[in-house]
Protein backbone atom coordinates (compact mmCIF):
# COMPACT_ATOMS: atom_id res chain seq x y z
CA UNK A 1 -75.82 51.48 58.07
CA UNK A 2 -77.37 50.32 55.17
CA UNK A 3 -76.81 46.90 53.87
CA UNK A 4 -74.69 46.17 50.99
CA UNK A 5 -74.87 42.13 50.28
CA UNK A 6 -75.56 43.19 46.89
CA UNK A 7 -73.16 45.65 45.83
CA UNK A 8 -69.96 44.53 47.98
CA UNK A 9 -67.58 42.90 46.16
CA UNK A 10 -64.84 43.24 48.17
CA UNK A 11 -61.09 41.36 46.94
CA UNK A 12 -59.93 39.24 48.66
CA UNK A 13 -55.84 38.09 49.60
CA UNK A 14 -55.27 34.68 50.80
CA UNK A 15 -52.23 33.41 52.88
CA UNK A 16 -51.11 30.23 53.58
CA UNK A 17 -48.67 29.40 56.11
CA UNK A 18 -46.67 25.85 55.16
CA UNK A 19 -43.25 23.79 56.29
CA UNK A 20 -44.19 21.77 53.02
CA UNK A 21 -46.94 19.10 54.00
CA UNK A 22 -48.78 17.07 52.08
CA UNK A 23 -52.13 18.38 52.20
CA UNK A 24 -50.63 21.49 50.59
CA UNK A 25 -51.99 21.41 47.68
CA UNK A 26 -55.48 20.23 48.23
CA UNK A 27 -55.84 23.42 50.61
CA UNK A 28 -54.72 25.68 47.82
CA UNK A 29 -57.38 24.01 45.14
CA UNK A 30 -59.80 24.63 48.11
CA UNK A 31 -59.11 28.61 48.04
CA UNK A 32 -58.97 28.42 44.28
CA UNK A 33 -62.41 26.64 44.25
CA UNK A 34 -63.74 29.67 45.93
CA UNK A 35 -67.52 31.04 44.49
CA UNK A 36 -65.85 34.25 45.23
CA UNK A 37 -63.11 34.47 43.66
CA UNK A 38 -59.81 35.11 45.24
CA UNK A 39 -57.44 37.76 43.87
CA UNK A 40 -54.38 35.74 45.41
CA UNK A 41 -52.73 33.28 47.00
CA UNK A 42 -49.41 33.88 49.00
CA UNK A 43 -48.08 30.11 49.97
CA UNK A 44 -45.47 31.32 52.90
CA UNK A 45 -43.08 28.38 52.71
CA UNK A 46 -40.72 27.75 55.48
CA UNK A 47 -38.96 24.83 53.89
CA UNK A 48 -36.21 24.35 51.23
CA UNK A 49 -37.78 21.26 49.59
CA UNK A 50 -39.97 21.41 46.58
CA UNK A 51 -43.51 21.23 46.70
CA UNK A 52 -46.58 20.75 44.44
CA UNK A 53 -48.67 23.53 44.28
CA UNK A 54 -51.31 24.24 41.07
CA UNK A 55 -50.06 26.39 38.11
CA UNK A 56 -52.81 29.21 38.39
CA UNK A 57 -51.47 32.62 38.19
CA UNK A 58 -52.76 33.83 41.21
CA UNK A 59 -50.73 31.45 43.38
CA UNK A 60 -47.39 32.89 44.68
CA UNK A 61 -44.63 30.88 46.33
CA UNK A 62 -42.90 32.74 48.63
CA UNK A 63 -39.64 31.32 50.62
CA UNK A 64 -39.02 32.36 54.16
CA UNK A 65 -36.69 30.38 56.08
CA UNK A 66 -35.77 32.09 58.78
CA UNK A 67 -37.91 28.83 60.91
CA UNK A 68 -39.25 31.20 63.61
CA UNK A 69 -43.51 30.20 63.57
CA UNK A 70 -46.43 29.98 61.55
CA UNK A 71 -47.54 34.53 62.85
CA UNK A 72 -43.96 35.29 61.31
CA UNK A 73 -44.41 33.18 57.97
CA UNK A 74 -48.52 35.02 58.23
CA UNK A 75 -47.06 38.09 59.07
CA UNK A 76 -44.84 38.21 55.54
CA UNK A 77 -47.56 37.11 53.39
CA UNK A 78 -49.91 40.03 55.01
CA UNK A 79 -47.40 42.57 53.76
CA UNK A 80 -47.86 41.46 50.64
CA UNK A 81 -50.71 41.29 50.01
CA UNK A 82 -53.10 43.60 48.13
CA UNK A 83 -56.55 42.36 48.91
CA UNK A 84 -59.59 44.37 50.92
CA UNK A 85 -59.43 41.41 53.08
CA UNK A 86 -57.34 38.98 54.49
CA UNK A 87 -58.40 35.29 54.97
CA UNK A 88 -55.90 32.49 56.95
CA UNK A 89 -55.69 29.25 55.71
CA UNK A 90 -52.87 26.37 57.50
CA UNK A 91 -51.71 23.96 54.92
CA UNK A 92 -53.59 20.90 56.14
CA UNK A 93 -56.86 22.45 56.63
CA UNK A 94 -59.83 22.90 53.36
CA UNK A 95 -62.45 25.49 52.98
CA UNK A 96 -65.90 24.32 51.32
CA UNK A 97 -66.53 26.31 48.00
CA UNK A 98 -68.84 28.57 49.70
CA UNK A 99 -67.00 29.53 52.58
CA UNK A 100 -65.84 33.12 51.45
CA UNK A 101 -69.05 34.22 49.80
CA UNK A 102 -71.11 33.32 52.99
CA UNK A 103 -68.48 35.34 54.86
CA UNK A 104 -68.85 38.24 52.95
CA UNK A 105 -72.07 38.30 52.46
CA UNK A 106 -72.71 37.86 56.19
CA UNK A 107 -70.35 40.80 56.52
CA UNK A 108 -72.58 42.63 54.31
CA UNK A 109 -76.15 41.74 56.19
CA UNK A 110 -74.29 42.74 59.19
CA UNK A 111 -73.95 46.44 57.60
CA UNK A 112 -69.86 46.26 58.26
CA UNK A 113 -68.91 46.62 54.74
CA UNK A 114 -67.40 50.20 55.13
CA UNK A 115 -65.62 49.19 58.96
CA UNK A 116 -62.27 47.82 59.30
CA UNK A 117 -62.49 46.35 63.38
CA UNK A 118 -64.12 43.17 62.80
CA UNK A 119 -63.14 39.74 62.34
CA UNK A 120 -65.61 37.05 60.50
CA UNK A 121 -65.34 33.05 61.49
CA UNK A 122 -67.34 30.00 60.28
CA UNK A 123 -67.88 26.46 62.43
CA UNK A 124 -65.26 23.96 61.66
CA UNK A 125 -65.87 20.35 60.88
CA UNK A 126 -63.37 18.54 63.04
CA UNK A 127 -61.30 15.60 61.51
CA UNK A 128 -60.05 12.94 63.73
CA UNK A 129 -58.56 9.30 63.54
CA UNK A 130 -61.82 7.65 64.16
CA UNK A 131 -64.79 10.55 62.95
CA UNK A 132 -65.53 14.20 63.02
CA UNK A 133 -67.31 16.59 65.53
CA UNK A 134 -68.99 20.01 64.17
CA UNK A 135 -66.91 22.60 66.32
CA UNK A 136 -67.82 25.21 68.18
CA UNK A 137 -70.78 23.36 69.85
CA UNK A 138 -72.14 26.52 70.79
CA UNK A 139 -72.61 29.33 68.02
CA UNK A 140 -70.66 32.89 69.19
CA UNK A 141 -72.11 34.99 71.81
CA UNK A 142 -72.19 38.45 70.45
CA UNK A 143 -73.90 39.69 73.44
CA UNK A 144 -70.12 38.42 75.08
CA UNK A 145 -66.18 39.88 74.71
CA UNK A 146 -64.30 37.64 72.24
CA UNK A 147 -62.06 37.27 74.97
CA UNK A 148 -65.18 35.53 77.34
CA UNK A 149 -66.45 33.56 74.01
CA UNK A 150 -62.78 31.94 73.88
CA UNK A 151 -61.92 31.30 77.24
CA UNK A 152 -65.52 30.43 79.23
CA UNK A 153 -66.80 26.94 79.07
CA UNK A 154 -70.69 26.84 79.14
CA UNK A 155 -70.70 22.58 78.45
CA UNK A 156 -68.71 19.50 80.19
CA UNK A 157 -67.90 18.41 76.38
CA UNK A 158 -64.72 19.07 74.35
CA UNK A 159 -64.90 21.74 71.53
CA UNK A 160 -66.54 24.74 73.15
CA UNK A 161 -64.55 28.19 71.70
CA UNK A 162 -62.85 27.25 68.63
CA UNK A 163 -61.85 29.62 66.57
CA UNK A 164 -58.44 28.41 64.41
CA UNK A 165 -56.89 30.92 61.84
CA UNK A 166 -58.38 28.76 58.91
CA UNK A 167 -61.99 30.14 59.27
CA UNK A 168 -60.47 33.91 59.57
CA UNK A 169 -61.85 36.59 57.42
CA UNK A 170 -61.01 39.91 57.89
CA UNK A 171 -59.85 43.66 56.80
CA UNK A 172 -56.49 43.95 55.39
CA UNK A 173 -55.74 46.80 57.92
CA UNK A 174 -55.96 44.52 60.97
CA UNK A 175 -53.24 42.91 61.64
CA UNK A 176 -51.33 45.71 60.19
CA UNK A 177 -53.17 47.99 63.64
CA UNK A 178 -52.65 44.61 65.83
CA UNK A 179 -49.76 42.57 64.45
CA UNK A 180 -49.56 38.64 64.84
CA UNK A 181 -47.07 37.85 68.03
CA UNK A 182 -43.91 36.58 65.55
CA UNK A 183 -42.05 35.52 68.04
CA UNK A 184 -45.11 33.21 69.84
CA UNK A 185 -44.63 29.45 69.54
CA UNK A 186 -48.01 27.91 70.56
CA UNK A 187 -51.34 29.27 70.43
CA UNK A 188 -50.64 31.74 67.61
CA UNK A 189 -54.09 32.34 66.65
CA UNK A 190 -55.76 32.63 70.31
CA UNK A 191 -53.01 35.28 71.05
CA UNK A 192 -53.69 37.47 68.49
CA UNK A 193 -57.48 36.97 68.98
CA UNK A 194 -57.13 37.92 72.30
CA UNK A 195 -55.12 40.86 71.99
CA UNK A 196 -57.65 41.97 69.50
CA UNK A 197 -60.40 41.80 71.89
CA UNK A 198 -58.24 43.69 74.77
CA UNK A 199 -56.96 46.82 72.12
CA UNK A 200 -59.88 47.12 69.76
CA UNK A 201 -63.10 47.14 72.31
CA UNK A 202 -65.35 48.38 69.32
CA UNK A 203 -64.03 44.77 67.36
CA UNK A 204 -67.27 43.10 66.11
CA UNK A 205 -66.92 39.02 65.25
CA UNK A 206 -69.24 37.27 63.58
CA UNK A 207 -69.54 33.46 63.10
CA UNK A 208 -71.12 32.13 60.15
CA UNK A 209 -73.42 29.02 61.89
CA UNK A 210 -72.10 26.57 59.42
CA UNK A 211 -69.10 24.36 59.14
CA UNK A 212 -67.64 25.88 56.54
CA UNK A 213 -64.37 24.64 57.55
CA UNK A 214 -62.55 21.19 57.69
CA UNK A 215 -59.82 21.17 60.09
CA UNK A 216 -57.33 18.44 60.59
CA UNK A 217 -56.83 16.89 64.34
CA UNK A 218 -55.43 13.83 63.31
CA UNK A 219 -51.60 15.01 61.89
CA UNK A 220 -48.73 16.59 63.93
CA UNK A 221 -49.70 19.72 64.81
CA UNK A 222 -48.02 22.34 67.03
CA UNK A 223 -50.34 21.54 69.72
CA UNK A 224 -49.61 17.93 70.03
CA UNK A 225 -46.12 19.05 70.85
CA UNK A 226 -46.94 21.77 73.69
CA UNK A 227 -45.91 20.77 77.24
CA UNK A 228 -48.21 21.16 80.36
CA UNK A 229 -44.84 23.19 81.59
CA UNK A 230 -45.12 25.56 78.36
CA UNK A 231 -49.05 25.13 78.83
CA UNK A 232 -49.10 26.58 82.53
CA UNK A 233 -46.70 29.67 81.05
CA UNK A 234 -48.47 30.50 78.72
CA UNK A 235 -51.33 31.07 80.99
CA UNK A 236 -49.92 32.63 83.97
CA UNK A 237 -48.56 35.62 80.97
CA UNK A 238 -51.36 35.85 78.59
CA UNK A 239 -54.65 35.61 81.08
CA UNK A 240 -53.33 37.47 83.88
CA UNK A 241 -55.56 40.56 83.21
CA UNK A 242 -58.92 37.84 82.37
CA UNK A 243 -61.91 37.36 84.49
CA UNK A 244 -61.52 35.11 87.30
CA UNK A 245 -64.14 33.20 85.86
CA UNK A 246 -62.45 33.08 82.20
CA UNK A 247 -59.10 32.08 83.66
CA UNK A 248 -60.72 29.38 85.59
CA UNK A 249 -62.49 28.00 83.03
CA UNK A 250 -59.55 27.80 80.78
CA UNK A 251 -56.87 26.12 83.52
CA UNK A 252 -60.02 23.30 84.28
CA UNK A 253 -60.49 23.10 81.28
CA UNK A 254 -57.91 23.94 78.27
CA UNK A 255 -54.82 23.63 80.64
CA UNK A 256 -56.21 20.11 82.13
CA UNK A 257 -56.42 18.88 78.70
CA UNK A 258 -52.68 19.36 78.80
CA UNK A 259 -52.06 17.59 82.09
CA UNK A 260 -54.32 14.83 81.56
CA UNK A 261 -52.17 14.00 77.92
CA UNK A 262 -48.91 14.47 80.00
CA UNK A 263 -50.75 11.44 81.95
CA UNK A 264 -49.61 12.58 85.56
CA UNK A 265 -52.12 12.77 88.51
CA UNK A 266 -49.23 15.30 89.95
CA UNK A 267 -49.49 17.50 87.39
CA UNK A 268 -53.65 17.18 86.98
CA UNK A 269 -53.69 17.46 90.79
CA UNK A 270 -51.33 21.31 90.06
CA UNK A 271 -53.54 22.16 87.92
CA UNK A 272 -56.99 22.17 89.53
CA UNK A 273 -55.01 23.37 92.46
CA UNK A 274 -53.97 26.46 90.75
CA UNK A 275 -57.12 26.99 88.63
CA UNK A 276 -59.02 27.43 91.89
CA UNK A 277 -56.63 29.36 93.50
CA UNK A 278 -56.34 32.31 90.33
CA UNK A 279 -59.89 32.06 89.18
CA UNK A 280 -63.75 30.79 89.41
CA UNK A 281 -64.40 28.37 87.38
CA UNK A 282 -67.88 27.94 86.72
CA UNK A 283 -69.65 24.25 87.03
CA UNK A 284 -69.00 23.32 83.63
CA UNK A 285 -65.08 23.48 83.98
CA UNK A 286 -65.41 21.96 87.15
CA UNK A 287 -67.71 19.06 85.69
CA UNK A 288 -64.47 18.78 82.62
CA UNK A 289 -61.74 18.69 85.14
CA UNK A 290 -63.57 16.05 87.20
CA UNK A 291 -63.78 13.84 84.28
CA UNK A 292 -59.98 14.46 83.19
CA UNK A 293 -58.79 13.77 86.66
CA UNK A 294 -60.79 10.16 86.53
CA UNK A 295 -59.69 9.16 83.69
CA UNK A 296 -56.35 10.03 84.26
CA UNK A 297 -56.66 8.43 87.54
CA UNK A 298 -57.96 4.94 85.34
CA UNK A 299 -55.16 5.21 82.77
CA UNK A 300 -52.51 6.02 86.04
CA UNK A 301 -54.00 2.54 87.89
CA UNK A 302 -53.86 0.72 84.81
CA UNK A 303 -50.12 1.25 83.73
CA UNK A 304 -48.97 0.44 86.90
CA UNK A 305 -51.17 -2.68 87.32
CA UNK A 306 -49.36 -3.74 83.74
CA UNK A 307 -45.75 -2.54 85.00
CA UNK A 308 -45.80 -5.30 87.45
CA UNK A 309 -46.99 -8.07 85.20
CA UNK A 310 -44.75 -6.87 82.75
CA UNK A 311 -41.53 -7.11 84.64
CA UNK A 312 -42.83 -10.49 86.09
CA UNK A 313 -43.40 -12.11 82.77
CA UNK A 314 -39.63 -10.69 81.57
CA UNK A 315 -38.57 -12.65 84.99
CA UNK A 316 -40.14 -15.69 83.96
CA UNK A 317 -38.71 -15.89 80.47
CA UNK A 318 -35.38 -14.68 81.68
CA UNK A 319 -35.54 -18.22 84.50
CA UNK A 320 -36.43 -20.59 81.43
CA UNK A 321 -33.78 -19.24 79.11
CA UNK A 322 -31.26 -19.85 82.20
């Protein structure tokens, strides 16, 4: 197919799911800073307080308060929208001024301008307490499923498959073919990128190889709030039908995350335990888990080293004050 990178001008509907933090509007001058233009901006708000958003025309506030999740609030700003494509954006994330024109014209190069299965990404620059990572570490395999790029671990180090709904480009018609899971309440955006890969095996993804994206770790997202309990059902439902090697790598290595920030060796112990007894994990999952495990097993030692001390010193002051 013949490339179009000049011709293309495709327009393009933005949607921003929101409970009404403050990054809110920063994220929306973001979109509106855009070198290619958006048509519009649907700001899904599931909250009843006011919030400041810019006074540009193409921004539209809608209300939804039925408080179910972030695919429902998506979900209602998709069928509004009137764009060719469809880009994500969560309320405390930015885009860089570029990031939709590289898309597109990476869509273009790609010769995909006429198809409606595929789904475009950038790298995300990852925003914590104490400095930012450049996320993935290691650019898309296209010569892989989607669903082996997200789940498989090829390094010991955090941030291997990360693809969050901010960086998301893609044709209108998608999620109206594969819907967003509305009634999902953690990993929205894996879900749907997963079911993508398992009902559309002609899906193409591309990955633009620059952070394009700045993504916040350092607030209260929904995935500082997800149990290990929630954690291990999620898994056992949504990567039934994966490799053995994918669901290994995940449970060694996205599920111990869980366990080791529950902070039990029980519950790290379970989950190696049932990692190698539903999949293969390859060496890098088993080098991640390893490391979890030992510093959980560090943090473990050293609480209950302090629990002792503690209680003796609250002995000591409770004798003098007698």
């Amino acid at each position: 197919m013949p490339t179009r990178s000049a011709t293309w001008r495709p327009t393009v509907s933005v949607v921003i799911p929101s409970v009404g933090k403050p990054g809110l509007r920063r994220a929306i001058e973001s979109v509106l800073a855009q070198t290619h233009p958006v048509t519009e901006v649907h700001v899904v708000l599931n909250s009843e307080t006011d919030v400041d958003i810019p006074g540009d025309p193409r921004v539209h506030l809608i209300r939804y308060l039925e408080r179910r999740n972030g695919n429902a609030a998506r979900m209602a700003g998709v069928r509004r929208c009137i764009g060719d494509l469809v880009a994500f954006l969560d309320d405390d994330d930015l885009w860089h001024p570029t990031k939709i024109e590289r898309q597109v014209q990476d869509i273009a190069d790609a010769g995909l301008a006429e198809s409606s299965t595929w789904i475009s990404s950038t790298k995300v620059v990852v925003e914590f307490e104490h400095g930012s990572e450049t996320w993935p570490r290691a650019p898309y395999d296209p010569s892989c499923s989607l669903e082996n790029n997200l789940l498989r671990r090829h390094r010991v180090q955090r941030g291997q498959a990360f693809l969050p709904s901010s960086t998301l480009l893609f044709p209108r018609s998608l999620p109206m073919t594969v819907p967003l899971d509305e009634e999902l309440s953690l990993h929205q955006d894996l879900t749907w990128l997963l079911q993508l890969s398992r009902s559309l095996p002609d899906l193409v993804v591309r990955q633009v190889d620059e952070a394009l994206t700045k993504y916040d770790a350092v607030g209260d997202g929904i995935s500082r709030s997800i149990s290990l309990a929630r954690e291990l059902t999620w898994a056992r439902e949504y990567l039934s039908s994966a490799t053995p090697r994918d669901r290994g790598d995940y449970y060694l290595g996205s599920v111990m995350t869980y366990a080791r920030r529950q902070g039990t060796v029980g519950g790290m112990v379970g989950v190696l335990s049932e990692g190698l007894r539903v999949g293969r994990p390859g060496a890098a999952a088993v080098g991640y888990a390893a490391g979890a495990m030992a510093a959980g097993l560090v943090k473990a030692v050293a609480a209950s080293v302090r629990q002792p001390r503690q209680r003796s010193t609250e002995a000591d002051a409770g004798a003098e004050a007698s």
